[in-house]
Protein backbone atom coordinates (compact mmCIF):
# COMPACT_ATOMS: atom_id res chain seq x y z
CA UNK A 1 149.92 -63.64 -5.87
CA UNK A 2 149.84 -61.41 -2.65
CA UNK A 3 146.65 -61.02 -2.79
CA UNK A 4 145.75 -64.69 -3.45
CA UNK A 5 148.63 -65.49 -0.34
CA UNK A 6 146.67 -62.52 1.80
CA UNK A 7 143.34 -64.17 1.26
CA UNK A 8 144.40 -67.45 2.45
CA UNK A 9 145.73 -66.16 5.70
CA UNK A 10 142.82 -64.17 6.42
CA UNK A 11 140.49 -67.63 5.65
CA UNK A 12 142.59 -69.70 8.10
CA UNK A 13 142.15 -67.07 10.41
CA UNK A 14 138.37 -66.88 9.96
CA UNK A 15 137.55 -70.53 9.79
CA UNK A 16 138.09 -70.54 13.70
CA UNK A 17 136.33 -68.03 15.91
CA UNK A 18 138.21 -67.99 19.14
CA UNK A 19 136.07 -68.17 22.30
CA UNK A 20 136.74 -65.59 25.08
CA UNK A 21 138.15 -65.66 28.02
CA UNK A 22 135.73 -64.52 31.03
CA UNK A 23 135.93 -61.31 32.55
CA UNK A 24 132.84 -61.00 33.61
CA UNK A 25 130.97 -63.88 33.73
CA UNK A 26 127.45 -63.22 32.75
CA UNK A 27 128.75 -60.43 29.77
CA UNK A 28 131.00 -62.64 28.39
CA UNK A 29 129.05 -66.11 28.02
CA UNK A 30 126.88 -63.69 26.06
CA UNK A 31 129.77 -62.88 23.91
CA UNK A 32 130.14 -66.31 23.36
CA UNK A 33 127.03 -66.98 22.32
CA UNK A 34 127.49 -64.40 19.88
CA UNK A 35 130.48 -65.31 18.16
CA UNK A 36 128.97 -69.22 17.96
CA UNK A 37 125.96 -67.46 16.05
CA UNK A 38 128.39 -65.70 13.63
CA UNK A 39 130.48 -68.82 12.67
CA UNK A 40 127.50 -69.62 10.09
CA UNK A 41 127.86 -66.56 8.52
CA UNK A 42 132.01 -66.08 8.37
CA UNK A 43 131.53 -67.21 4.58
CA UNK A 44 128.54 -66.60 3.13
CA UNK A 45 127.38 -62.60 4.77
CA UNK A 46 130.67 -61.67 6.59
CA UNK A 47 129.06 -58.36 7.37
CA UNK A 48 126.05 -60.33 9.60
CA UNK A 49 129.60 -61.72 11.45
CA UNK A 50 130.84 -58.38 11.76
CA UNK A 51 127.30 -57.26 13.42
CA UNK A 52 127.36 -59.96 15.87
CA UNK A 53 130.99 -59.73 16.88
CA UNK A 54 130.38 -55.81 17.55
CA UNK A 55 127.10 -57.40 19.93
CA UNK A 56 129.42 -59.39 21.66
CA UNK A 57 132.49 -57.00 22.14
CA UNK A 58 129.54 -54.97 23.52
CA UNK A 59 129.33 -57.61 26.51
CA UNK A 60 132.96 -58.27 26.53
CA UNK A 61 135.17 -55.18 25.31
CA UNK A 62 138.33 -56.67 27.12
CA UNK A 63 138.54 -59.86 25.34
CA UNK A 64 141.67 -59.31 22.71
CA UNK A 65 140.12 -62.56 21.08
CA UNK A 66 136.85 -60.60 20.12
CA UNK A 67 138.77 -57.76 19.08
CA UNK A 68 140.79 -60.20 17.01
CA UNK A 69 138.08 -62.14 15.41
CA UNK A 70 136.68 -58.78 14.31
CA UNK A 71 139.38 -57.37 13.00
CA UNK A 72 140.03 -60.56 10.78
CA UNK A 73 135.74 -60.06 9.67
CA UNK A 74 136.98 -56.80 8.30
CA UNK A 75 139.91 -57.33 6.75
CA UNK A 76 138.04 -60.51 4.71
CA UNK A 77 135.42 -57.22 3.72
CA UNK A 78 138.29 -55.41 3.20
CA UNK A 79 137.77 -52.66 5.53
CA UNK A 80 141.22 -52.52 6.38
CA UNK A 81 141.48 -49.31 8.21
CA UNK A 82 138.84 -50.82 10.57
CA UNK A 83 140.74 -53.59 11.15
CA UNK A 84 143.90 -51.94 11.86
CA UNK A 85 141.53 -50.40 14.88
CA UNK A 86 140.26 -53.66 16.19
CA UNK A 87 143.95 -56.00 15.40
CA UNK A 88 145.11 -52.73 17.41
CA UNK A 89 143.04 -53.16 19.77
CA UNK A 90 143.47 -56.81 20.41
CA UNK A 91 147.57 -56.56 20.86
CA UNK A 92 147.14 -53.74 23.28
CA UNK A 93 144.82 -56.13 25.62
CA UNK A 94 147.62 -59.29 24.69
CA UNK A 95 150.77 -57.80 23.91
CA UNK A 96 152.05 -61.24 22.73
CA UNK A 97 149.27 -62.18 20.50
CA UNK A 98 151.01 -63.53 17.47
CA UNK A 99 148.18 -64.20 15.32
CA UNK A 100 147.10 -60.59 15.84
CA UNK A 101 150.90 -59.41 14.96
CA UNK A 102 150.41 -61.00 11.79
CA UNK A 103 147.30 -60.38 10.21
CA UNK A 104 148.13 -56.87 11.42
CA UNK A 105 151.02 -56.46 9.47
CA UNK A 106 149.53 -58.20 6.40
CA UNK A 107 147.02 -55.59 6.41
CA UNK A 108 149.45 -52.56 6.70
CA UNK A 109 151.75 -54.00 4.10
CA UNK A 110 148.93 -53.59 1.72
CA UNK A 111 148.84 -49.50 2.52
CA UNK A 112 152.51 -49.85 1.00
CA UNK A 113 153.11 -46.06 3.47
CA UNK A 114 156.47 -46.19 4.80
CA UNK A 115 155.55 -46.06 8.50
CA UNK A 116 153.13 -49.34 7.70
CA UNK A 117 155.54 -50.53 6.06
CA UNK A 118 158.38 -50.46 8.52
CA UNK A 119 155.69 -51.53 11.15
CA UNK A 120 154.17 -54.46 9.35
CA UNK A 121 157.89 -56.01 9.22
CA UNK A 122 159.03 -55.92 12.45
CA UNK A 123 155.37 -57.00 13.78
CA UNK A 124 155.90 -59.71 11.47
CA UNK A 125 159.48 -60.57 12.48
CA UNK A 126 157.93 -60.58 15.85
CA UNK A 127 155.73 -63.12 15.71
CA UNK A 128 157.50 -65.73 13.65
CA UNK A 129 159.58 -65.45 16.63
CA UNK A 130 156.63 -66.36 19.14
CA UNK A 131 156.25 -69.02 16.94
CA UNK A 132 158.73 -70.22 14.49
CA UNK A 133 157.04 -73.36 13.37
CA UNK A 134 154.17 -71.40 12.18
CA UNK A 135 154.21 -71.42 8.16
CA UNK A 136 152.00 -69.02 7.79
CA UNK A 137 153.45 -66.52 9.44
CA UNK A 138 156.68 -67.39 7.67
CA UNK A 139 155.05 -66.95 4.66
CA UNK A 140 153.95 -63.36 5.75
CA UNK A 141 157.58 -62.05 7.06
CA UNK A 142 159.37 -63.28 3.49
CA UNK A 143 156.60 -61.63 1.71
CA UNK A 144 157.20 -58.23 3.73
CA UNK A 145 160.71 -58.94 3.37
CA UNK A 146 160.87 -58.84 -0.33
CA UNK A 147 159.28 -55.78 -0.73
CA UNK A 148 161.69 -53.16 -1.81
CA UNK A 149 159.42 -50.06 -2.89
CA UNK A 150 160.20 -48.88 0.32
CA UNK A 151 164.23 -47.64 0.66
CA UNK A 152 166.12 -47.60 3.88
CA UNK A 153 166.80 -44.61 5.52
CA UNK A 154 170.41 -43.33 6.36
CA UNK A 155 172.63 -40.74 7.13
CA UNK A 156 174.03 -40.45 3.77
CA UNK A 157 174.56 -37.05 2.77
CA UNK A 158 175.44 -36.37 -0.73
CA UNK A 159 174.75 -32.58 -1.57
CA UNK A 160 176.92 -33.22 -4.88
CA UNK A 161 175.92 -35.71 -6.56
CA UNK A 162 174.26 -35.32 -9.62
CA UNK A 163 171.53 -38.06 -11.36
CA UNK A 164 169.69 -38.77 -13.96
CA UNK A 165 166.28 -41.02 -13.70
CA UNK A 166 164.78 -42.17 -16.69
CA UNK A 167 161.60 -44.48 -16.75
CA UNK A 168 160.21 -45.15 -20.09
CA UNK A 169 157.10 -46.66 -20.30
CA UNK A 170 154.86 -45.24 -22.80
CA UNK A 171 155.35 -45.52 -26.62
CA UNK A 172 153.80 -43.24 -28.76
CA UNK A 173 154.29 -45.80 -31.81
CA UNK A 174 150.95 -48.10 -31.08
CA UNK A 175 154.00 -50.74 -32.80
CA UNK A 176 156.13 -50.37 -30.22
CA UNK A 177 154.89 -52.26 -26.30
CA UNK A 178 154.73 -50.36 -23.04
CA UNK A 179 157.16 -51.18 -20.65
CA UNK A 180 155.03 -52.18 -17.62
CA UNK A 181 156.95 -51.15 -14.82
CA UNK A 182 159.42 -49.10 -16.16
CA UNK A 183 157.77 -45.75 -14.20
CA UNK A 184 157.55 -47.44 -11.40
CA UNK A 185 161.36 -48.60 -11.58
CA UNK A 186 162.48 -45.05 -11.78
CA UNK A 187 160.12 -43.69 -8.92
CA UNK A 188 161.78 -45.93 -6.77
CA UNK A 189 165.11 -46.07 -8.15
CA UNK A 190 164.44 -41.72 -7.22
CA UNK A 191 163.22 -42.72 -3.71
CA UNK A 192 166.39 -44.98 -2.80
CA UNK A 193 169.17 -42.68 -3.84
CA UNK A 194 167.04 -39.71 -1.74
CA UNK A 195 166.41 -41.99 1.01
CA UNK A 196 169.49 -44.10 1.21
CA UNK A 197 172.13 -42.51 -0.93
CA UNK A 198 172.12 -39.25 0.84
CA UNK A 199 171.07 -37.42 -3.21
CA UNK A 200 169.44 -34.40 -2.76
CA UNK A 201 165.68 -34.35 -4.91
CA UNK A 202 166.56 -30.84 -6.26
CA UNK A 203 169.87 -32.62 -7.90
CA UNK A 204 168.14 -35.43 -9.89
CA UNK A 205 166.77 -35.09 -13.24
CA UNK A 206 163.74 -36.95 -13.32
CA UNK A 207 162.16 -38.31 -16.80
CA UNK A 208 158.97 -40.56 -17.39
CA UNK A 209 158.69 -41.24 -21.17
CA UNK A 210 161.59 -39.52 -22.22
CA UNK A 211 161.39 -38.02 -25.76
CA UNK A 212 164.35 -37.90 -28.00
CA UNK A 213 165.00 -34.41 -27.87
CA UNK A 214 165.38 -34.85 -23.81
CA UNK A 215 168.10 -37.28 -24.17
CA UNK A 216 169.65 -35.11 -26.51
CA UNK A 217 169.09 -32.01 -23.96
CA UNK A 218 170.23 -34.15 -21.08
CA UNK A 219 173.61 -36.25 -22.57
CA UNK A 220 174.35 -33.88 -25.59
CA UNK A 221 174.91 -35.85 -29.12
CA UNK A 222 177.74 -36.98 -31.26
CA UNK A 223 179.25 -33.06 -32.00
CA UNK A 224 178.71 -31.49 -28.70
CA UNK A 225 178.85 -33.67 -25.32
CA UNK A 226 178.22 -30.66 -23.11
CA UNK A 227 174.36 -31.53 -21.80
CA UNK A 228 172.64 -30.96 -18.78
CA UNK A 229 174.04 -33.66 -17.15
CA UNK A 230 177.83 -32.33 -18.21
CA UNK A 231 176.59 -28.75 -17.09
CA UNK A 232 175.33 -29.91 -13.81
CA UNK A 233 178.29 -32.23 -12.63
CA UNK A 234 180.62 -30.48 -10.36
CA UNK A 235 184.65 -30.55 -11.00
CA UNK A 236 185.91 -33.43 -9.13
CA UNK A 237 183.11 -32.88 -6.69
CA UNK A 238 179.91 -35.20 -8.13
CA UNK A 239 179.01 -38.65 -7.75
CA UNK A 240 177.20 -39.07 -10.97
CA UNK A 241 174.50 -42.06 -11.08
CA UNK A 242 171.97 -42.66 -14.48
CA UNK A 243 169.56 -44.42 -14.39
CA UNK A 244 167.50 -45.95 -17.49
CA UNK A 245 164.38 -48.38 -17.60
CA UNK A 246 162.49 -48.41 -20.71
CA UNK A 247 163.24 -49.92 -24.54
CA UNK A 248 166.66 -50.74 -25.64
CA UNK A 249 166.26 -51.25 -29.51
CA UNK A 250 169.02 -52.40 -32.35
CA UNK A 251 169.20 -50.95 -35.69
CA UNK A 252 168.88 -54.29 -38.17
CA UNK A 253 171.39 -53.21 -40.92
CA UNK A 254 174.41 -52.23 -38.27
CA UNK A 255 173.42 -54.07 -35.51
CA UNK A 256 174.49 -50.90 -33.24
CA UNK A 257 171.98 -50.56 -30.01
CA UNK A 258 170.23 -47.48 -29.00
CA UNK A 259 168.28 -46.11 -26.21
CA UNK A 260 164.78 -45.83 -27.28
CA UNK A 261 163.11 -42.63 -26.45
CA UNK A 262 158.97 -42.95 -26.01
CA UNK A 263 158.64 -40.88 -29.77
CA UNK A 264 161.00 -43.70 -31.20
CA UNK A 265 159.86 -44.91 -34.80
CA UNK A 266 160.67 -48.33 -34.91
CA UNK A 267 160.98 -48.54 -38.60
CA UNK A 268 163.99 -45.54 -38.23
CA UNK A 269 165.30 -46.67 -35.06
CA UNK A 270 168.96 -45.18 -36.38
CA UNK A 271 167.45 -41.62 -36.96
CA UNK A 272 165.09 -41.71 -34.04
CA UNK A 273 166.68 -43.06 -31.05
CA UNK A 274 169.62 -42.28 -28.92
CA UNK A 275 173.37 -43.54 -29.50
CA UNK A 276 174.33 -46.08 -26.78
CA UNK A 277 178.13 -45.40 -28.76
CA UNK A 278 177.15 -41.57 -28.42
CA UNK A 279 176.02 -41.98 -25.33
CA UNK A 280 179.60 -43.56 -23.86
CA UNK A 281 181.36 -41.26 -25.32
CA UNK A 282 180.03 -38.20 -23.98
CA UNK A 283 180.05 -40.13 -20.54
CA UNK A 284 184.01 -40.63 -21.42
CA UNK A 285 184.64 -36.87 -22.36
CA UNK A 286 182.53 -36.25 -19.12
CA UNK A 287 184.18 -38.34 -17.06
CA UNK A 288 187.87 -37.12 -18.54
CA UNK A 289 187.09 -33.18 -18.23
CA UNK A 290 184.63 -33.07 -15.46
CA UNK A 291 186.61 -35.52 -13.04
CA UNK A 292 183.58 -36.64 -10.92
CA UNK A 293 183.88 -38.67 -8.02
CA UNK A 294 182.39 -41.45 -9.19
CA UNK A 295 180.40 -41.76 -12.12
CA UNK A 296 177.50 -45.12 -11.90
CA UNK A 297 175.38 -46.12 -14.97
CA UNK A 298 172.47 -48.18 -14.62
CA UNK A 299 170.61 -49.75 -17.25
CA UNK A 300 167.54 -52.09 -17.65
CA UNK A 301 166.79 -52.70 -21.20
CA UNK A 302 167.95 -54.95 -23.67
CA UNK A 303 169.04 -54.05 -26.88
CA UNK A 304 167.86 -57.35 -28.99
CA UNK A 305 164.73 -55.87 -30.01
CA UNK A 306 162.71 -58.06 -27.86
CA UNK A 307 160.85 -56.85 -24.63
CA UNK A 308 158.96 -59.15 -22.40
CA UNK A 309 155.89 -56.89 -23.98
CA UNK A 310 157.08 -58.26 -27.21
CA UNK A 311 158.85 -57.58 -30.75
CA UNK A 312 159.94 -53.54 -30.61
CA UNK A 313 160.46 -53.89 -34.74
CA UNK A 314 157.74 -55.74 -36.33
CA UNK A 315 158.48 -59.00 -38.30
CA UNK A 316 162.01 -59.39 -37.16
CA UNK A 317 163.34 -61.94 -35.02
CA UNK A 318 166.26 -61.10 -31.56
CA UNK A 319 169.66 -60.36 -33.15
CA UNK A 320 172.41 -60.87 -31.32
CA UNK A 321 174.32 -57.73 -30.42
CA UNK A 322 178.05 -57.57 -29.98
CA UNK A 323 177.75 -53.84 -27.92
CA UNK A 324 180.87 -52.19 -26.97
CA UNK A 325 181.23 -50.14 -24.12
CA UNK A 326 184.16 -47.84 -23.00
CA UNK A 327 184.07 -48.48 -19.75
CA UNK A 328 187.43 -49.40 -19.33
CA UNK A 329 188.78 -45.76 -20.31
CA UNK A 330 186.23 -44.34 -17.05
CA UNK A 331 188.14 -44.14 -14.13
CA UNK A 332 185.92 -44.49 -10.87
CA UNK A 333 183.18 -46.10 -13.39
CA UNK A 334 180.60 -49.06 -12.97
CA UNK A 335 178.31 -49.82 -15.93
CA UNK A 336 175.27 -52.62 -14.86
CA UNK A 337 173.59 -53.89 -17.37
CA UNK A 338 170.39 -56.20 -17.20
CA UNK A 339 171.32 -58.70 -20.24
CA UNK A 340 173.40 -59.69 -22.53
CA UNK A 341 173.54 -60.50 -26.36
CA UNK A 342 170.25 -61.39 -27.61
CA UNK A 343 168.71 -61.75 -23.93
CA UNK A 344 165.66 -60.38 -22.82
CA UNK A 345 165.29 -58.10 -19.78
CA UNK A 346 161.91 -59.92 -17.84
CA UNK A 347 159.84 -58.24 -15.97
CA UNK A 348 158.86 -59.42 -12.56
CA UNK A 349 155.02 -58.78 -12.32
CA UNK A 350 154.86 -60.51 -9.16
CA UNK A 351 156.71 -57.20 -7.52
CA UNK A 352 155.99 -54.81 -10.44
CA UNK A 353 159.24 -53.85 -11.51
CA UNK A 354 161.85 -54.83 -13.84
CA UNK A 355 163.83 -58.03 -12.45
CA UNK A 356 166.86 -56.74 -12.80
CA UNK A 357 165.80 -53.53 -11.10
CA UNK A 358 163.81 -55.48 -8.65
CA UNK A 359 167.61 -57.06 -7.63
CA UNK A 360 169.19 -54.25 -7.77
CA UNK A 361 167.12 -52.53 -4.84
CA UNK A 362 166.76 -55.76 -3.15
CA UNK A 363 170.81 -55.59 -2.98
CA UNK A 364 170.96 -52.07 -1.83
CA UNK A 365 168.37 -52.79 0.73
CA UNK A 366 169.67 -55.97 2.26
CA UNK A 367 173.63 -54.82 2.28
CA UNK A 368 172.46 -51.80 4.28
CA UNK A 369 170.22 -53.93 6.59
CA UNK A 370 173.45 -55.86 7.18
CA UNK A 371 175.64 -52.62 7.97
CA UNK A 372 177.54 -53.04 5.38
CA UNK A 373 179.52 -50.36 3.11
CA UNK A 374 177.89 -50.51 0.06
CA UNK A 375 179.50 -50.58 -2.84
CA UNK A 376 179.57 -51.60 -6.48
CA UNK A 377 181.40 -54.60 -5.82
CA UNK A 378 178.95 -55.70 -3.54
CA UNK A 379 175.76 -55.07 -5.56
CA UNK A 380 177.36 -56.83 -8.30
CA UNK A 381 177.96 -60.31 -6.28
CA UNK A 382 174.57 -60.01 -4.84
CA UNK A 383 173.42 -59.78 -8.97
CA UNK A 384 175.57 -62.32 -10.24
CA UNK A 385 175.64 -64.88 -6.92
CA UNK A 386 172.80 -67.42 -5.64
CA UNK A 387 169.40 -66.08 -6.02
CA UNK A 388 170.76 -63.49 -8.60
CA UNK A 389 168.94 -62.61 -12.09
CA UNK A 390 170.23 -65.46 -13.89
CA UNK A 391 168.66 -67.86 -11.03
CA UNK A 392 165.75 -65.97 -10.59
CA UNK A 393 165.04 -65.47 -14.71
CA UNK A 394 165.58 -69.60 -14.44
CA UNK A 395 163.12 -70.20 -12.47
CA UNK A 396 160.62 -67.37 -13.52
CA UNK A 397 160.80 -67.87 -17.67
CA UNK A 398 162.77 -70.66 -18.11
CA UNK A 399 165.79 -68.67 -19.75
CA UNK A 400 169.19 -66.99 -19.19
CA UNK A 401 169.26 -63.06 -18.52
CA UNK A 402 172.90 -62.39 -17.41
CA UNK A 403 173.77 -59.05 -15.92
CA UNK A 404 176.73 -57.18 -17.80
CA UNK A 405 178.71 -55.51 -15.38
CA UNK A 406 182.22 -53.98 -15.94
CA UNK A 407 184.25 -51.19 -14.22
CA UNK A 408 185.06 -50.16 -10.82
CA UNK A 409 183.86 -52.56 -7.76
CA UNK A 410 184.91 -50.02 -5.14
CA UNK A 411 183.03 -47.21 -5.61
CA UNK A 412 181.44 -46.61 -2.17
CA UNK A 413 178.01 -45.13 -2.73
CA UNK A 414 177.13 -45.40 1.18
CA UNK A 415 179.51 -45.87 3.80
């Protein structure tokens, strides 16, 4: 869809050649003439366009039109570190050139860098406002907008805290579907509490495809709670966050949930994946004996046996789950959770992550945008309120995916 949206503001660029301006007289009716005899070509041999609009800049280098009408050639050939040069080029010679603003920051949102990235918005913020009625350009800024692969900066500073990032998306079970943006959920989910939560890289333990064995090295199991996680968390020192995208999975006969590790076997899922009622208790004997700061669980699965990839246990239909969590006995706790009962976690392929974990950047990124404190009350509005999962699994898939979210709504995670 961003491509497709990209395209058509490139075309409506294209379709109109803008004539220059003369500088010189004699140079630039020659330039002229030379972008008339590349109109004919704009859709059928862009690159003949591109050859006559460098023979005309030739005549006419100071014309920010030219500039711009080349710059729009290559980025329809996408040559788009050309036509960064030229769309450069073109708002040096008109400062105020909005149409240049715009296709210029469509073109570095594409490079998805963090400088572009930070550029392309506030060149497109800057020319909706030279020209609010524009739609186009409109369409541009709210695309930019929504991006969220790209955290805020701050000042945070958190040389205690302690995390755990877990992306599943790779099953070794052929049975068992990939979670499509479950590694790229966790990369960023990494990036944002580096960037904007102040976590220091060496203090997160990072996992893509998680075997079982790692969650046992990382949360302990049902006789001895003292993991990684319990080793690494500081007396009354840590903020603790965990983060999980990947397969939840039920067993059929107890209808208990589990985290499913990539080696799961979905026939065994009891004997082969991880405790979710393990998995709170050892948080609980954590949270009781280590006396973190805070301690903030994130999870985007769902533990129906359903996956917007499909069935995780063959030839069973979504049971509905009735999964306890001890939440209540965590002081300083939040637990988010991206569904509910028998509810599927969707995907949103439109911005490649999970929708859940989509929203839950997007809230971290617009609350700080705001200057707000953020906090766990405030991400969980932003989840439950207008344009929240629910809505946005509405309108997406035609069905309910309500967040579960219990515990604390005051833990500050950024001031």
């Amino acid at each position: 869809m961003i491509i497709n949206m990209l395209k058509s503001l490139f075309s409506a660029s294209v379709l109109i050649l803008t004539l220059v301006h003369p500088v010189f007289a004699e140079d630039c009716d020659r330039a002229n003439r030379l972008t008339e005899q590349a109109k004919p070509y704009l859709e059928t041999h862009p690159s003949l366009a591109e050859q006559k609009l460098h023979e005309a800049i030739a005549y006419c280098e100071k014309s920010a039109a030219l500039h711009y009408n080349l710059g729009v050639v290559l980025m329809q050939q996408s040559k788009n570190r050309e036509a960064i040069v030229e769309l450069e080029e073109a708002l040096r010679l008109r400062p105020s050139y909005a149409k240049a603003m715009n296709d210029l920051a469509s073109v570095l949102y594409l490079r998805e860098e963090k400088n572009d990235y930070e550029r392309a918005l506030q060149l497109a913020k800057k020319a909706v406002n030279l020209d609010p009625p524009n739609r186009k350009f409109r369409e541009t800024y709210e695309m930019i907008n929504a991006f969220v692969d790209v955290p805020p900066v701050t000042a945070a500073n958190n040389a205690n805290a302690i995390a755990v990032v877990i992306g599943n998306r790779n099953y070794k079970d052929p049975s068992v579907p990939a979670v499509d943006f479950a590694e790229r959920d966790a990369e960023t989910m990494k990036r944002y509490l580096v960037d904007a939560l102040g976590f220091r890289e060496g203090n997160i333990m990072f996992y893509q495809d998680a075997k079982y064995t790692d969650l046992l090295k990382l949360f302990g199991d049902s006789s001895d709670h003292k993991g990684l996680l319990y080793n690494r968390t500081r007396q009354g020192l840590s903020d603790v966050f965990i983060f999980y995208s990947g397969h939840g999975a039920p067993d059929t006969n107890t209808q208990k949930a589990y985290l499913a590790p990539s080696d799961v076997d979905p026939s065994a899922v009891k004997h082969t994946s991880y405790s979710l009622d393990v998995f709170y208790e050892n948080l609980a004997k954590l949270n009781a004996e280590k006396k973190p700061k805070s301690l903030t669980l994130v999870i985007d699965a769902c533990f129906s046996g359903a996956s917007g990839g499909g069935m995780i246990i063959g030839n069973a239909s979504p049971i509905y789950l009735l999964v306890t969590t001890p939440n209540l006995k965590l002081k300083d706790a939040a637990i988010f959770t991206s569904s509910q009962g028998n509810q599927i976690s969707s995907w949103y392929p439109e911005q490649k992550h999970g929708l859940f974990t989509y929203l839950f950047l997007k809230a971290i990124k617009e609350t700080l945008a705001e200057g707000k404190p953020l906090t766990t009350g405030e991400i969980e509005q932003r989840l439950l309120g207008p344009d929240g999962v629910n809505d946005n699994a509405l309108r997406l898939y035609s069905r309910e995916q309500v967040p579960q979210i219990t515990g604390s709504k005051s833990i500050v995670l950024v001031k």
